[in-house]
Protein backbone atom coordinates (compact mmCIF):
# COMPACT_ATOMS: atom_id res chain seq x y z
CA UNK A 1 -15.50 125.91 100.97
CA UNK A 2 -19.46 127.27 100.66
CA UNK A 3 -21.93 124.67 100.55
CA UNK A 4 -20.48 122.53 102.53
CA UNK A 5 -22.28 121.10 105.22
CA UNK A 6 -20.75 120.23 108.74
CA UNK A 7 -22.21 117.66 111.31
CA UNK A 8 -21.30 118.89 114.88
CA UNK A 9 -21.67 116.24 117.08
CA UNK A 10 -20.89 117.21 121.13
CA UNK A 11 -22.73 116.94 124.13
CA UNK A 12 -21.62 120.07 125.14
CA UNK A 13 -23.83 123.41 124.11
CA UNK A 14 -21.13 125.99 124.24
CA UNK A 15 -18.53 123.52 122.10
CA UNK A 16 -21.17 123.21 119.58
CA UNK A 17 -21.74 126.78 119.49
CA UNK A 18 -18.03 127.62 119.68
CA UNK A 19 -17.24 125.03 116.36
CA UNK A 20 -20.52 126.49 114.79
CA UNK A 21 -19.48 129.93 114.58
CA UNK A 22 -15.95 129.54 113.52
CA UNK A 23 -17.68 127.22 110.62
CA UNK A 24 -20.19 129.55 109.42
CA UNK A 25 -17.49 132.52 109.49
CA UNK A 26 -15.66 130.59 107.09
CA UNK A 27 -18.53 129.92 104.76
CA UNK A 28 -19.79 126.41 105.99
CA UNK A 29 -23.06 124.91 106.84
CA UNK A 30 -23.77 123.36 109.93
CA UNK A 31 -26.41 121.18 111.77
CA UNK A 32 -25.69 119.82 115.37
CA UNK A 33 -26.30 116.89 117.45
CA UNK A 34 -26.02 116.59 121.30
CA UNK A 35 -25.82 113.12 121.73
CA UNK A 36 -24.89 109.59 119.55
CA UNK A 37 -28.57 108.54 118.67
CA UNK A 38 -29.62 111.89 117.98
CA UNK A 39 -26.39 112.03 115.46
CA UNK A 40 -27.52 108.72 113.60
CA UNK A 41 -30.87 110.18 112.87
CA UNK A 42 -29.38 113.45 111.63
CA UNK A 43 -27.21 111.76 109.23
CA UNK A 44 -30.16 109.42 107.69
CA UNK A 45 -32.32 112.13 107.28
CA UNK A 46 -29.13 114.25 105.43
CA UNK A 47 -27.07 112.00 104.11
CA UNK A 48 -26.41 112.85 100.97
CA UNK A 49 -25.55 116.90 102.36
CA UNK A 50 -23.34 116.33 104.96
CA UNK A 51 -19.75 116.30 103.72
CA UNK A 52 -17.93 115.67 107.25
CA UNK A 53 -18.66 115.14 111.14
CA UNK A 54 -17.15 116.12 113.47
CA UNK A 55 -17.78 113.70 116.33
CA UNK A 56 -17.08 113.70 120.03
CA UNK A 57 -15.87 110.23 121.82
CA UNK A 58 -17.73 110.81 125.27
CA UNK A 59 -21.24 111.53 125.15
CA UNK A 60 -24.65 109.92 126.40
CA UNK A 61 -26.86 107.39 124.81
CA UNK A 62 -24.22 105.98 122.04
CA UNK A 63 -20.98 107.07 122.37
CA UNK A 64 -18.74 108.40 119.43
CA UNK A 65 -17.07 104.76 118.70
CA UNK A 66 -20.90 103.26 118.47
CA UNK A 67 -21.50 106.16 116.03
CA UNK A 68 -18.70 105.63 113.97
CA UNK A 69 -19.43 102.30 113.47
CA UNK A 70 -22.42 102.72 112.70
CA UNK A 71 -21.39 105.07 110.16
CA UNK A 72 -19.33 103.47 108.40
CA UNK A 73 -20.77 100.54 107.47
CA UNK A 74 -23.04 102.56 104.94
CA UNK A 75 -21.15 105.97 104.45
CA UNK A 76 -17.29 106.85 103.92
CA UNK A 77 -18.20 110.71 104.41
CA UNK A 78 -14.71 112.10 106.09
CA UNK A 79 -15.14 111.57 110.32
CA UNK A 80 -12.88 114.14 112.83
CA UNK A 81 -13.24 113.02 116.31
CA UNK A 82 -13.00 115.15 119.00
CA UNK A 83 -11.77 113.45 122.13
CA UNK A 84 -10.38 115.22 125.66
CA UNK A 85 -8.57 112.06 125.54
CA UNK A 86 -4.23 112.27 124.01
CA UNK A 87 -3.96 108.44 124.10
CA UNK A 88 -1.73 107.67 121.32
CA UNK A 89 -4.01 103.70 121.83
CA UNK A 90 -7.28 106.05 121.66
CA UNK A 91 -5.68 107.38 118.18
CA UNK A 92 -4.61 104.41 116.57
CA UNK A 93 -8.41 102.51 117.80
CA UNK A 94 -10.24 105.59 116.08
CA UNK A 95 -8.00 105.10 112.51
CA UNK A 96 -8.88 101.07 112.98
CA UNK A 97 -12.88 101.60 112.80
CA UNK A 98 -12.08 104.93 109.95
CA UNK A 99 -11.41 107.71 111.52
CA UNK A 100 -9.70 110.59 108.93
CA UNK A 101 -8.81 113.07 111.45
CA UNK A 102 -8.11 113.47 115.10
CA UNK A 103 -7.68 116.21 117.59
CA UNK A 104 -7.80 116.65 121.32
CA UNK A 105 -9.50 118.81 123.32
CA UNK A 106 -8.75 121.90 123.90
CA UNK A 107 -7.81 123.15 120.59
CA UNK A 108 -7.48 125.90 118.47
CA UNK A 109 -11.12 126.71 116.84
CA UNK A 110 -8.96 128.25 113.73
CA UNK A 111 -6.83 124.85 113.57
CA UNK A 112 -10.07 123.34 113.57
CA UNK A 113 -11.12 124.63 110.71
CA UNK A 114 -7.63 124.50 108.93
CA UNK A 115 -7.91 120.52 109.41
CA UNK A 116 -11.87 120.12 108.40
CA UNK A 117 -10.40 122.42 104.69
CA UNK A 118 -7.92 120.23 104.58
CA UNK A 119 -9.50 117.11 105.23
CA UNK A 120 -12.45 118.39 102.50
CA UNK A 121 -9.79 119.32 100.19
CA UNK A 122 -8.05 116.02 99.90
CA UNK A 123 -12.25 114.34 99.64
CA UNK A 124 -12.98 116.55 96.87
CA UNK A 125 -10.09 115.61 94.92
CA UNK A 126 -10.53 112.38 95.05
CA UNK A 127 -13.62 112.66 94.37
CA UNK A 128 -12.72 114.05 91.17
CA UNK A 129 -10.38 111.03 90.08
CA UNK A 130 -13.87 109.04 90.13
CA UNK A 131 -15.41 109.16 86.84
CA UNK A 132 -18.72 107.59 85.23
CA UNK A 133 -19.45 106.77 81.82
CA UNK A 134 -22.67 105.17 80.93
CA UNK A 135 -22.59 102.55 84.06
CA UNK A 136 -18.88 102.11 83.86
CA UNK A 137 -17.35 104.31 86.99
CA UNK A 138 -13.32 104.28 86.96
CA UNK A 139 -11.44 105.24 90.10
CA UNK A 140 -8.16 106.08 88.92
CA UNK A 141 -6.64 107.15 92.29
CA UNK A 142 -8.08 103.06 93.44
CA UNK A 143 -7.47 101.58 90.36
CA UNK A 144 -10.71 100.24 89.96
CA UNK A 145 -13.43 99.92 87.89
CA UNK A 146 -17.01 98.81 88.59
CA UNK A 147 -20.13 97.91 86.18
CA UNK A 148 -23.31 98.87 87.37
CA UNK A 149 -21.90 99.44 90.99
CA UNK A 150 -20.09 95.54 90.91
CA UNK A 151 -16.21 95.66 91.21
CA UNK A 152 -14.72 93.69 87.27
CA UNK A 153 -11.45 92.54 87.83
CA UNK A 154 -8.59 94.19 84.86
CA UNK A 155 -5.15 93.26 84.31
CA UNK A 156 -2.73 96.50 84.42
CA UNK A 157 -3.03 97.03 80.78
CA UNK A 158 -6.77 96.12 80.33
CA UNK A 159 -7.03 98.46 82.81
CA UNK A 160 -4.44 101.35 81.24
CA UNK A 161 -6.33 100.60 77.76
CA UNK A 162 -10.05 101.03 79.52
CA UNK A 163 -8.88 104.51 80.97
CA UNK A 164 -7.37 105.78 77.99
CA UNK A 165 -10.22 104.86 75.45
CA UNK A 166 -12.47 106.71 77.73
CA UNK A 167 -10.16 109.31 78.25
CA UNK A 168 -11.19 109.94 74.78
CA UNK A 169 -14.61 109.48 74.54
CA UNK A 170 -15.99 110.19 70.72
CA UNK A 171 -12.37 109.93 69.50
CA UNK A 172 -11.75 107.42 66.81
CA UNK A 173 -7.90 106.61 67.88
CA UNK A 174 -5.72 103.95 65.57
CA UNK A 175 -4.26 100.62 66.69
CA UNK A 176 -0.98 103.16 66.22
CA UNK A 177 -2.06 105.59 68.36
CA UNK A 178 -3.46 103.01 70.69
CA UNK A 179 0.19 101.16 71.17
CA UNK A 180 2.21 104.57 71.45
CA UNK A 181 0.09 105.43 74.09
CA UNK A 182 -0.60 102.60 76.27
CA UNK A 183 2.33 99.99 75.48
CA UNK A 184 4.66 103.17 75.73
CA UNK A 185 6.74 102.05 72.67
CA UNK A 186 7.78 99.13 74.24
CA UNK A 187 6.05 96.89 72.52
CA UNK A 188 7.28 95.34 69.27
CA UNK A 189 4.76 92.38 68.04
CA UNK A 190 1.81 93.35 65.64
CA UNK A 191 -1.56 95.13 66.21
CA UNK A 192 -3.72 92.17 67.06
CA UNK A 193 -2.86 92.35 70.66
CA UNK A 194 -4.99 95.61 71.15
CA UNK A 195 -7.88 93.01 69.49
CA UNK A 196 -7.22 90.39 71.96
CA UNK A 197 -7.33 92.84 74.72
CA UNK A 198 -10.51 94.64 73.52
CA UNK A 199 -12.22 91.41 72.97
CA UNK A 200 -11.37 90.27 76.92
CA UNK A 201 -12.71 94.17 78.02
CA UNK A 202 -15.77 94.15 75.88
CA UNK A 203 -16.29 90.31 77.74
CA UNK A 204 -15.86 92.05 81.19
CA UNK A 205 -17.85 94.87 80.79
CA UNK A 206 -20.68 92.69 80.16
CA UNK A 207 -23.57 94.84 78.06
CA UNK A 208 -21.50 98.01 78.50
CA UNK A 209 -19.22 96.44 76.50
CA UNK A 210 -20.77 97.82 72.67
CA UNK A 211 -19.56 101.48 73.99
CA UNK A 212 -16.16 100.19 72.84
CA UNK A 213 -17.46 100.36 68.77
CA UNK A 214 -15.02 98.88 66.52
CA UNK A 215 -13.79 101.47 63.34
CA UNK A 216 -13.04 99.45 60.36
CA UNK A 217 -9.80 100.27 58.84
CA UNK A 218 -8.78 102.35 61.81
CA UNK A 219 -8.60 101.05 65.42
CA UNK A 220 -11.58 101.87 68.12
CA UNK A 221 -13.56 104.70 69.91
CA UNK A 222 -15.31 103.96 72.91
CA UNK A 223 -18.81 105.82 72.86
CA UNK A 224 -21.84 106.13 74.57
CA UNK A 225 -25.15 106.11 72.49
């Protein structure tokens, strides 16, 4: 879990220090915050390093619900909030504004830690399942794809035939090939249907749309050039 970096946001010194040390023993980075409006400006200034926060609910100046929302309306980075409060209402309020985690105080510093892997874990692999090619970024665990950052709406198979032209990027792959492996078989009319499909993909993807390149006398290979 190295290079990871860790917000730890309490009002409380020796909680801070406590978290901080069972972090860093396990390999993490951490910077700290003792109250909500000192937390905001640490995250602008290091947004793009801080992979989780771990946020208390009480504290002075904004408290950890005026951070989170705050938070969230720019950044999805994975939130753990630490509360002294066991309120299942507190719980289920926290996962309404986007809360990924929740524990009560006191805890276990080494389940802590367990959770914040765990929650980093699950982020990085999802992370993985987005992919970007040349403007066009697929989200296969959302099912989405967006063009120069703006959501393009797919049917299921424009969609299954988008991901698995990419899939093989540089790969010249027959109308054949193209049927077997997205129609599964199942389909029994001609060819022509992958062409009618292309045709409304090429439409959607606007300008992005000449990476699919048409191979005469074989089927299609989406590349980027």
């Amino acid at each position: 879990m190295g290079n990871n970096c860790i917000l730890i946001v309490d009002d409380e010194l020796r909680m801070r220090k406590l978290i901080k040390d069972f972090l860093q023993a396990k390999g993490f980075s951490t910077l700290e915050a003792e109250d909500g409006e000192e937390a905001l400006s640490i995250f602008e200034t290091n947004k793009n390093k801080i992979n989780l926060i771990l946020l208390d609910v009480m504290m002075p100046k904004l408290d950890g619900w005026s951070v989170l929302r705050q938070i969230r309306q720019e950044s999805k980075v994975p939130i753990m909030m630490l509360t002294a409060r066991g309120e299942e209402q507190d719980e289920l309020f926290g996962f309404e504004l986007g809360v990924d985690e929740y524990i009560a105080k006191p805890f276990s510093p080494k389940i802590l830690v367990a959770r914040v892997e765990a929650i980093l874990k699950r982020t990085n692999q999802n992370q993985k399942e987005m992919k970007e090619y040349g403007g066009i970024a697929i989200d296969k665990e959302g099912r989405t794809v967006k063009v120069d950052n703006k959501v393009i709406e797919l049917s299921l198979r424009e969609y299954e035939l988008l991901t698995y032209l990419v899939d093989n990027e540089n790969i010249a792959l027959s109308r054949d090939k193209i049927l077997n492996n997205v129609w599964n078989y199942d389909y029994y009319g001609d060819s022509r249907t992958i062409d009618s499909h292309i045709k409304k993909i090429r439409h959607k993807l606007g300008k992005r749309g000449k990476y699919i390149k048409t191979i005469r006398g074989v089927g299609y290979k989406f590349e980027i050039k």
